[in-house]
N, C-alpha and C. Protein backbone atom coordinates (compact mmCIF):
# COMPACT_ATOMS: atom_id res chain seq x y z
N UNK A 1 0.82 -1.21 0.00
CA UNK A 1 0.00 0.00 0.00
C UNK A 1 0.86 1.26 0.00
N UNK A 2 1.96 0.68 0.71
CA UNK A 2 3.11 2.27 0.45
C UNK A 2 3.01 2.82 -0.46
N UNK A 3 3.25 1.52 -1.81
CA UNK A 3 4.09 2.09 -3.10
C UNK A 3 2.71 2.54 -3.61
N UNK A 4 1.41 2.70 -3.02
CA UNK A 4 0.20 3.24 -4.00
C UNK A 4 0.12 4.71 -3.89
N UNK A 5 0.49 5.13 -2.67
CA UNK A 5 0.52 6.38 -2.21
C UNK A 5 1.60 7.53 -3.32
N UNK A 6 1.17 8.62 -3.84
CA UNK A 6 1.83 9.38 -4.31
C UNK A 6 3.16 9.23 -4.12
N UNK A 7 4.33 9.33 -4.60
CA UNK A 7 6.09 9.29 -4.26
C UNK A 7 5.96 10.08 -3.24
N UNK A 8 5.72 11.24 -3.10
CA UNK A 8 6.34 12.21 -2.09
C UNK A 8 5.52 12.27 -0.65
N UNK A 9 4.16 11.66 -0.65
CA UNK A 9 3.66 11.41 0.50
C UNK A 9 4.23 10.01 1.23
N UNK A 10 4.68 9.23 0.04
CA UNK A 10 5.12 7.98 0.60
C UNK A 10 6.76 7.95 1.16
N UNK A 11 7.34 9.11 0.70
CA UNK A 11 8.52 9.41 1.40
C UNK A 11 7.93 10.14 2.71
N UNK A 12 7.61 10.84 2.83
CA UNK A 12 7.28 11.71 4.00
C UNK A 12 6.75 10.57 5.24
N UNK A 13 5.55 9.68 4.81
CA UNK A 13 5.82 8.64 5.22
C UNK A 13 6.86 8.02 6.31
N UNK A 14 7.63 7.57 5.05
CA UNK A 14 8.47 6.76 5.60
C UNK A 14 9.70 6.89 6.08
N UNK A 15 10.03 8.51 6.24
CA UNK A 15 11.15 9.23 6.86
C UNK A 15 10.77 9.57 8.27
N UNK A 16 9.12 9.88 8.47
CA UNK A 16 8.60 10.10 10.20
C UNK A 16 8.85 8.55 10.44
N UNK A 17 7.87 7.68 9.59
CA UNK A 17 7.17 6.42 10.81
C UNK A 17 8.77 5.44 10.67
N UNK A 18 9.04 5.14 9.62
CA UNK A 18 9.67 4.14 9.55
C UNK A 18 11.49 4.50 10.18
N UNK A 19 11.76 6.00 9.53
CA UNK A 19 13.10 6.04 9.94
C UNK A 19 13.63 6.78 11.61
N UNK A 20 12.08 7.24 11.60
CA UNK A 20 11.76 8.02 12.71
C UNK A 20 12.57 9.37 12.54
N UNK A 21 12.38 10.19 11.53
CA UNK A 21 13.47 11.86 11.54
C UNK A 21 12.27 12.46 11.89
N UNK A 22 12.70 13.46 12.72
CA UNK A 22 12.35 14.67 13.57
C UNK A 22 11.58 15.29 12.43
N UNK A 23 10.28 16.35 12.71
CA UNK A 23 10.14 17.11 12.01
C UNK A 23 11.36 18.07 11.79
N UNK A 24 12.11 18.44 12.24
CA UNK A 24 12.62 19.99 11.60
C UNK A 24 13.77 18.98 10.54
N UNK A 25 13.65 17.93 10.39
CA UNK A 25 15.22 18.07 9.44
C UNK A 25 14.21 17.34 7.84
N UNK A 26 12.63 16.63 8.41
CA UNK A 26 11.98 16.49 7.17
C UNK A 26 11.74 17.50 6.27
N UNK A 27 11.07 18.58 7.27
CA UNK A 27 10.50 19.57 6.63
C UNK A 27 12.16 20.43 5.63
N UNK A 28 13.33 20.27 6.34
CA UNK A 28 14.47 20.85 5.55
C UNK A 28 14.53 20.11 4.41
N UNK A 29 15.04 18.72 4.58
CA UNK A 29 14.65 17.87 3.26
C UNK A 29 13.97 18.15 2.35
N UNK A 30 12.22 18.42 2.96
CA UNK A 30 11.36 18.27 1.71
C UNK A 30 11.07 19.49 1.33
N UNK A 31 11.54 20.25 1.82
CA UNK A 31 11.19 21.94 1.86
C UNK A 31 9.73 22.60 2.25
N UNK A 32 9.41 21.73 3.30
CA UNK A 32 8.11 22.53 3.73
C UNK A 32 8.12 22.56 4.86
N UNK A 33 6.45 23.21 5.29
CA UNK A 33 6.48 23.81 6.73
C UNK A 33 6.04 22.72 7.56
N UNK A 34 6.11 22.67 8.91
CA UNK A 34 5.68 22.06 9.93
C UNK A 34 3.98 21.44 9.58
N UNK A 35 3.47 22.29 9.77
CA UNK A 35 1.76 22.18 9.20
C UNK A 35 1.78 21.59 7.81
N UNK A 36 2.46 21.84 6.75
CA UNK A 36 2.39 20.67 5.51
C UNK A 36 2.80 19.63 5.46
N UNK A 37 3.76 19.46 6.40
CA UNK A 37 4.15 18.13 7.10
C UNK A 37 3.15 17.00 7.67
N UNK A 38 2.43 17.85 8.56
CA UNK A 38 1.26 17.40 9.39
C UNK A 38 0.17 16.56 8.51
N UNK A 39 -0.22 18.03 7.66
CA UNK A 39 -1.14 17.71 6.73
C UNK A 39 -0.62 16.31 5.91
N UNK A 40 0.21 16.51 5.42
CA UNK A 40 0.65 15.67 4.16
C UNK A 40 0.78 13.81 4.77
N UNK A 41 1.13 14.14 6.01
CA UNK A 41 1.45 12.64 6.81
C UNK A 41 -0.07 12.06 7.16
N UNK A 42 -1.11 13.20 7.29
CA UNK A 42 -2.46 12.75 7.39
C UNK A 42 -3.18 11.95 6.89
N UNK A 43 -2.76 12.63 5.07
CA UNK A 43 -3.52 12.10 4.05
C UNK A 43 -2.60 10.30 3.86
N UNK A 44 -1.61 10.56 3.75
CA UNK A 44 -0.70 9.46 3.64
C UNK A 44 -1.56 8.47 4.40
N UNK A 45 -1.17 8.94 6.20
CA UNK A 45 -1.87 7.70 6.67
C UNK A 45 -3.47 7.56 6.05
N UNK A 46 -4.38 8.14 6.06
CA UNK A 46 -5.57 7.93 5.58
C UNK A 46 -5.52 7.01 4.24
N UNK A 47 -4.27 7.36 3.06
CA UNK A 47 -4.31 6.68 2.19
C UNK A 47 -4.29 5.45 2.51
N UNK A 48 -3.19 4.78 3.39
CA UNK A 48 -2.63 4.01 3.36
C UNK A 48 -3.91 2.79 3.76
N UNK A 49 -4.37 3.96 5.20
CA UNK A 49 -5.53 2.80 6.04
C UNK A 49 -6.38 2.41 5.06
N UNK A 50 -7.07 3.44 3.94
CA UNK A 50 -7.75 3.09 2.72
C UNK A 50 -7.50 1.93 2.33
N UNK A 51 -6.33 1.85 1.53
CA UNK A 51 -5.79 0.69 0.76
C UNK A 51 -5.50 -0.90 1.60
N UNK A 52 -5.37 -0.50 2.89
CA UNK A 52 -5.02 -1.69 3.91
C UNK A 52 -6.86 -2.33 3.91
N UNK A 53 -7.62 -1.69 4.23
CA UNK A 53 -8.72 -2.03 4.64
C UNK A 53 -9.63 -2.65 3.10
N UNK A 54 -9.64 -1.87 1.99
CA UNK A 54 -9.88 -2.42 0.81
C UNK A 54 -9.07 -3.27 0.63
N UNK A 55 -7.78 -3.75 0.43
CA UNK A 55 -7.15 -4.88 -0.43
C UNK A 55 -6.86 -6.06 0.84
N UNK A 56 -6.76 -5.82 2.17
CA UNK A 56 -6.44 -6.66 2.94
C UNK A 56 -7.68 -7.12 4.18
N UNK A 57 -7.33 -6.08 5.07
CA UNK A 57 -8.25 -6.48 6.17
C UNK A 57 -9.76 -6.38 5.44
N UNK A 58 -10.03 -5.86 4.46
CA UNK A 58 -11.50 -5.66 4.26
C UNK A 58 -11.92 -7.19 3.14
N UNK A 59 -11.06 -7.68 2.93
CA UNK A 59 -10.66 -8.70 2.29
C UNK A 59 -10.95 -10.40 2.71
N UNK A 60 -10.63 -9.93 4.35
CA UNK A 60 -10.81 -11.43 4.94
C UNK A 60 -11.64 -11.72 5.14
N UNK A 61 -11.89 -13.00 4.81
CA UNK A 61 -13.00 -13.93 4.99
C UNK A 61 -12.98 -14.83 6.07
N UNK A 62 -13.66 -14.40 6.91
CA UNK A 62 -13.83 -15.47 8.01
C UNK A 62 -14.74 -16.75 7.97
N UNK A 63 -14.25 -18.09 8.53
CA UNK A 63 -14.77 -19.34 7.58
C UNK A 63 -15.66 -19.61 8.91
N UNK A 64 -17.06 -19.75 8.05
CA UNK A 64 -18.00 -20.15 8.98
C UNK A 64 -17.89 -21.65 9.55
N UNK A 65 -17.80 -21.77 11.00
CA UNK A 65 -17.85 -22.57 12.27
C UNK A 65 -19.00 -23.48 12.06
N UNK A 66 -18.71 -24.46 11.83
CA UNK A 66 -20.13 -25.56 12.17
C UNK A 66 -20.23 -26.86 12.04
């Protein structure tokens, strides 16, 4: 679901959650502000939960007991 996410939300991504960098040295990196940071990591996660819940968890089939 990463790689569905836009390139640059999916870096932003994965420089907070995965590498864990501080806001002030992302926002130097990517050249934005604190608050577009925020924003942008929002939509990301929202994308992401999207795509997790459609292609996976929304996916499973639980096998009826009987």
């Amino acid at each position: 679901c990463l790689d569905a996410l836009p390139p640059r939300l999916a870096r932003l991504f994965w420089l907070r959650e995965v590498m864990e960098e501080d806001t002030e040295n992302i926002c130097k990196e990517m050249a934005i502000t604190p608050t577009n940071l925020w924003t942008m990591l929002h939509r990301g996660r929202l994308g992401l939960w999207q795509c997790l819940d459609r292609d996976w968890v929304g996916n499973v089939q639980v096998a009826a007991r009987g």
